[in-house]
Protein backbone atom coordinates (compact mmCIF):
# COMPACT_ATOMS: atom_id res chain seq x y z
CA UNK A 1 -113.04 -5.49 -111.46
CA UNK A 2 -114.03 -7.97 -114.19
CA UNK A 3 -117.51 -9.77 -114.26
CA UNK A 4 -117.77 -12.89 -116.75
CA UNK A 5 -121.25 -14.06 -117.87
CA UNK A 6 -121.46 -17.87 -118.27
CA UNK A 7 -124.81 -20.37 -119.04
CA UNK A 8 -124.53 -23.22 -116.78
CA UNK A 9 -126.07 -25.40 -119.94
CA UNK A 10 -122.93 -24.92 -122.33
CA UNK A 11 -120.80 -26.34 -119.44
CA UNK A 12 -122.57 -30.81 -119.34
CA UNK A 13 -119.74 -31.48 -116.91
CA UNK A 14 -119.75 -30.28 -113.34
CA UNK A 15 -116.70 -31.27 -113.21
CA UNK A 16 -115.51 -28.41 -116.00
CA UNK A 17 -117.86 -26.15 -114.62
CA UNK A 18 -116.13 -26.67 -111.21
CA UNK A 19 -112.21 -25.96 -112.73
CA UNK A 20 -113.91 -22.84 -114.15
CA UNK A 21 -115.69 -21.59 -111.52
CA UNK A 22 -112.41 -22.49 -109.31
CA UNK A 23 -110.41 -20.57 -111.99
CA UNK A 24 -112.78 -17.55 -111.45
CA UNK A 25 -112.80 -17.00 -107.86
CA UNK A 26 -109.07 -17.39 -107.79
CA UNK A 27 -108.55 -14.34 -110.77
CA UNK A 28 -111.61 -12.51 -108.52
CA UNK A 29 -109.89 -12.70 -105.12
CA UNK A 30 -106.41 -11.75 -107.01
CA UNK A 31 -108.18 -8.84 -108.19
CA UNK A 32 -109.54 -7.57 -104.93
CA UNK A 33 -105.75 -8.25 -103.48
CA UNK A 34 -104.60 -6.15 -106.24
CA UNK A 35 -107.05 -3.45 -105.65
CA UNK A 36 -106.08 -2.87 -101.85
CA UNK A 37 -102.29 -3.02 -102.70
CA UNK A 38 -102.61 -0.31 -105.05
CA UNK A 39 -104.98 1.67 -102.37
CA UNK A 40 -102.19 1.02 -99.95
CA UNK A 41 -99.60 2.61 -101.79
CA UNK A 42 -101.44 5.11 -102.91
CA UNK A 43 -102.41 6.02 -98.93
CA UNK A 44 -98.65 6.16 -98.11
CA UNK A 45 -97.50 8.26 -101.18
CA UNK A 46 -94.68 5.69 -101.83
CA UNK A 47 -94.02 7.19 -105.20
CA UNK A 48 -93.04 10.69 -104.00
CA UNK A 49 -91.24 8.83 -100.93
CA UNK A 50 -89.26 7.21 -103.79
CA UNK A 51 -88.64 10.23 -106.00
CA UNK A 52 -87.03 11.78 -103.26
CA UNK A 53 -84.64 9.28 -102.16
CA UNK A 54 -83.74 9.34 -105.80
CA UNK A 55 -82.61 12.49 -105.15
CA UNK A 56 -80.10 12.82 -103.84
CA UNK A 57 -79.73 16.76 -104.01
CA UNK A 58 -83.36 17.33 -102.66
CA UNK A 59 -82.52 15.01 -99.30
CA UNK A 60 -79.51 17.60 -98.67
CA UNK A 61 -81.39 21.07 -98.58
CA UNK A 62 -84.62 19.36 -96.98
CA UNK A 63 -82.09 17.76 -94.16
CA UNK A 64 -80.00 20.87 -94.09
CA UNK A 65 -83.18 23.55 -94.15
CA UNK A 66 -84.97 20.86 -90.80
CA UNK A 67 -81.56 21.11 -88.82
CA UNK A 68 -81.16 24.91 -89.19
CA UNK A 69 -85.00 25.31 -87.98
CA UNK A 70 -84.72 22.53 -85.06
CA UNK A 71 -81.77 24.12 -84.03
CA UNK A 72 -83.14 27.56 -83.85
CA UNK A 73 -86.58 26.49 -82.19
CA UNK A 74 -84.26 24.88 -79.49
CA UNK A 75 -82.30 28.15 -79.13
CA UNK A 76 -85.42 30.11 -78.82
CA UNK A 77 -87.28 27.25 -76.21
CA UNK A 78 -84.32 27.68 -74.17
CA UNK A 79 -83.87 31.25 -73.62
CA UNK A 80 -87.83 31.44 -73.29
CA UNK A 81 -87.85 28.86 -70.32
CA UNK A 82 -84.72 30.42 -68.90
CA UNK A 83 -86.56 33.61 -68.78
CA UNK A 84 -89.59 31.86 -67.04
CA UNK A 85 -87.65 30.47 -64.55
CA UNK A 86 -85.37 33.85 -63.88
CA UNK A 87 -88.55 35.49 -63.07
CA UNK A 88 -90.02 33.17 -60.84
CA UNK A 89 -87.01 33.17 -59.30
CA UNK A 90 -87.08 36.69 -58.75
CA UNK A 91 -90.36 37.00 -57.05
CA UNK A 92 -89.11 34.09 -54.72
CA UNK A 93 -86.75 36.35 -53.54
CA UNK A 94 -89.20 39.16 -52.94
CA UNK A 95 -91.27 36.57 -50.27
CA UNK A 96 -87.57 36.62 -48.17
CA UNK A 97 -87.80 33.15 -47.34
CA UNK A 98 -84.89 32.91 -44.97
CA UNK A 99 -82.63 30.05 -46.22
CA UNK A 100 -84.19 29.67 -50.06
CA UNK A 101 -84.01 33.50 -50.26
CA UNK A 102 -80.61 33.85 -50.12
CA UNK A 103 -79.50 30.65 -52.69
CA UNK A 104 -81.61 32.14 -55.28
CA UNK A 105 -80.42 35.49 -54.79
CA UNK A 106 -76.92 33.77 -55.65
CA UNK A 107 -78.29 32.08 -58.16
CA UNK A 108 -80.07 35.16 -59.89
CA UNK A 109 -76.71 37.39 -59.15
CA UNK A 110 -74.83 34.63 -60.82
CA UNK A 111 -77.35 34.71 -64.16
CA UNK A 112 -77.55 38.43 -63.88
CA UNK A 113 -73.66 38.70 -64.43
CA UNK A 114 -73.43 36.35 -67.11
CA UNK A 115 -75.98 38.51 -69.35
């Protein structure tokens, strides 16, 4: 930021003095606008953001290297859960709840042959 020293005696006129002073604040305030533009896009790392769209190379591996790990954390989520639920489905059958008991025992027969 810029500071200007000024007598008020050099200036007779107000009416000089006010143009200046006017002048002033308007350079001061478009200073501080400036300032917290530049903090702005400093905050959201625009400049790397625009690098890599630049790149045209880069935005293949990064895209390519995010859909091979999404699509194996999915692969792994599912078989985990499927697990889960196999389990619980087993020990449902162990209580020999007349009518439930036997659909899951389908149901569990039915997964057991498909492994």
């Amino acid at each position: 930021m810029f500071q200007i020293q000024f007598n008020k005696n050099e200036y007779k006129h107000k009416k000089h003095l006010k143009i200046y002073l006017g002048v002033f604040m308007f350079f001061k305030n478009l200073n501080k606008k400036i300032d917290k533009i530049n903090e702005n896009l400093a905050k959201s790392h625009i400049f790397e953001l625009s690098y890599i769209v630049g790149n045209k190379k880069e935005i293949l591996i990064r895209n390519l290297i995010a859909g091979i790990s999404r699509g194996v954390g999915i692969g792994i989520g599912i078989t985990i859960i499927t697990a889960i639920i196999v389990i619980v489905l087993r020990k449902l059958i162990m209580l020999n709840i007349p009518v439930i008991g036997d659909y899951i025992a389908d149901i569990v027969e039915i997964v057991e042959k498909s492994r």
